[in-house]
N, C-alpha and C. Protein backbone atom coordinates (compact mmCIF):
# COMPACT_ATOMS: atom_id res chain seq x y z
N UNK A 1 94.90 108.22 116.66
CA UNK A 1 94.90 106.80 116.87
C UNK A 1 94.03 106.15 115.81
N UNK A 2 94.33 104.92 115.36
CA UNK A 2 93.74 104.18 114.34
C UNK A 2 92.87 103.73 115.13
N UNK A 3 91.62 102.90 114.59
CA UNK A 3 91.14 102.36 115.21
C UNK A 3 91.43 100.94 116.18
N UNK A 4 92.50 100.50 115.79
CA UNK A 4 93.27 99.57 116.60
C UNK A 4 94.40 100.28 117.80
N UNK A 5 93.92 101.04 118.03
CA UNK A 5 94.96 101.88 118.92
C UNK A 5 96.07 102.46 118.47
N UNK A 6 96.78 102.15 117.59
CA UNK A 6 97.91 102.37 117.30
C UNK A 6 98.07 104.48 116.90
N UNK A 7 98.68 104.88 117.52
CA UNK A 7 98.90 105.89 117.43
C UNK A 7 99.82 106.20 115.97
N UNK A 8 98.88 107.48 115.40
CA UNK A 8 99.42 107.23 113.87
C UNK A 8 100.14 109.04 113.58
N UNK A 9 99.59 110.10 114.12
CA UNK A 9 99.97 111.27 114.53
C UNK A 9 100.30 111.95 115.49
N UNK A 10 101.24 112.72 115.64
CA UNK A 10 101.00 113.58 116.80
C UNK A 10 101.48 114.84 116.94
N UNK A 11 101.11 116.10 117.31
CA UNK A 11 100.92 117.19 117.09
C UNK A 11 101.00 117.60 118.42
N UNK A 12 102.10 118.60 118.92
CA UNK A 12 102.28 118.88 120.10
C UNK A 12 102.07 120.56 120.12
N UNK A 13 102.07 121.20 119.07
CA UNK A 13 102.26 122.74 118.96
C UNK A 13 100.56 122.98 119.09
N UNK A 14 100.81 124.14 118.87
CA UNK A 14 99.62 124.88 119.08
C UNK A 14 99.19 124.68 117.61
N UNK A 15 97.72 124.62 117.13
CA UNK A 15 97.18 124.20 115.66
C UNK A 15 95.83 125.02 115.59
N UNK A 16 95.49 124.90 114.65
CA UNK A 16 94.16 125.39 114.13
C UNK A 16 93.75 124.15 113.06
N UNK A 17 94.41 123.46 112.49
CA UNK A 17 94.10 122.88 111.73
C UNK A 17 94.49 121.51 111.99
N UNK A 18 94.87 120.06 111.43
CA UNK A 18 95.38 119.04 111.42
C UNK A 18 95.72 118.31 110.61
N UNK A 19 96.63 118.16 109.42
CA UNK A 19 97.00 117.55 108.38
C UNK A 19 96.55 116.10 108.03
N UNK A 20 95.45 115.73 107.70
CA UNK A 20 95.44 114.09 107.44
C UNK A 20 95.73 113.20 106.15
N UNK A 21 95.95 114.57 105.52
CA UNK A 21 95.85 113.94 104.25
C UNK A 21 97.04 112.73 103.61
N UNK A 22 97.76 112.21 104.92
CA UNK A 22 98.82 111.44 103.87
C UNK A 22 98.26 110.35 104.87
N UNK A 23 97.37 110.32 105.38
CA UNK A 23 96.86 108.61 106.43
C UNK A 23 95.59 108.31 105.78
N UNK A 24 96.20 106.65 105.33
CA UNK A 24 95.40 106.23 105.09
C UNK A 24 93.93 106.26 105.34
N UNK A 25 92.76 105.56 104.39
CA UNK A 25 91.34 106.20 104.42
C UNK A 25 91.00 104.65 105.75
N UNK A 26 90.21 105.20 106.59
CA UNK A 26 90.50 104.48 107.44
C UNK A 26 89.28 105.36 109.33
N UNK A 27 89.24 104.57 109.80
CA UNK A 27 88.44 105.13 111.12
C UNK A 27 89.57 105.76 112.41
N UNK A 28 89.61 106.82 112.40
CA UNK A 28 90.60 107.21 113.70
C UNK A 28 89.80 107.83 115.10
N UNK A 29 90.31 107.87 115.76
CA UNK A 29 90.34 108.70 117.06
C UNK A 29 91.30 109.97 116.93
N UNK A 30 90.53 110.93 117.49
CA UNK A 30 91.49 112.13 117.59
C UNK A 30 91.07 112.88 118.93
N UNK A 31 92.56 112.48 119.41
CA UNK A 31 92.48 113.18 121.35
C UNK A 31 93.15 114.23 121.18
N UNK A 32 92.58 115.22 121.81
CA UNK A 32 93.22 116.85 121.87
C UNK A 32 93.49 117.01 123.74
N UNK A 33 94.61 117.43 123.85
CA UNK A 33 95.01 117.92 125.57
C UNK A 33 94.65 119.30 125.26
N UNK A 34 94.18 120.15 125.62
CA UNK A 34 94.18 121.50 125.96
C UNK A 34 95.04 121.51 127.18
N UNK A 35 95.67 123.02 127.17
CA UNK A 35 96.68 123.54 127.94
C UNK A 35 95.57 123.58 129.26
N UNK A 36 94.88 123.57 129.37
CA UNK A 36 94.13 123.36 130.82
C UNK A 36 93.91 121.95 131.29
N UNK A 37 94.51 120.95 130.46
CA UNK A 37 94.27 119.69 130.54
C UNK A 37 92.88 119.00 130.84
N UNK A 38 92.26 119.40 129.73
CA UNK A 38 91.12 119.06 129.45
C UNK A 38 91.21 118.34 128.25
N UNK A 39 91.38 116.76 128.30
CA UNK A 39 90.79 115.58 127.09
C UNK A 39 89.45 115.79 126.44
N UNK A 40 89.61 116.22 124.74
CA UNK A 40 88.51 115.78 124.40
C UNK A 40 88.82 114.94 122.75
N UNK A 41 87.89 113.94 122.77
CA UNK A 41 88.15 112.82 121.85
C UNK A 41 86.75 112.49 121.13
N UNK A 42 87.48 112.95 119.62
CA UNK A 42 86.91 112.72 118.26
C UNK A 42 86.82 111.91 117.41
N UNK A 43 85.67 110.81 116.76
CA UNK A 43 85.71 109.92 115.89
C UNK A 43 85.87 111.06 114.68
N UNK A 44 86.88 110.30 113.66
CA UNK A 44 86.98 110.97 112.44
C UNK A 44 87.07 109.51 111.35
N UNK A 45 86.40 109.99 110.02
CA UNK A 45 86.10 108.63 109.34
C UNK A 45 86.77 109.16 107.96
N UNK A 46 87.77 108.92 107.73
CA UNK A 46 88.50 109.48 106.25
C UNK A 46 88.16 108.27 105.42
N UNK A 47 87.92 108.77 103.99
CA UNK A 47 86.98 108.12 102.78
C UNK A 47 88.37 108.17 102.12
């Protein structure tokens, strides 16, 4: 999510990693579901 909410990725598979490099430099949120459905949510600040 951008910082205006707008949902800009999304990634449903299983990952180790997360591709950001083609979104703009910019303030996001990054919510992860774990298969136990456990939310956890990350400020990320791309330069």
């Amino acid at each position: 999510m951008d910082i205006e909410g707008k949902e800009v990725l999304k990634q449903t598979t299983n990952f180790e990693m997360i591709d950001i490099s083609k979104l703009p430099s910019n303030y996001y949120l990054l919510k992860i579901i774990t298969d136990e459905k456990i939310t956890i949510t990350k400020k990320i600040i791309k330069k």
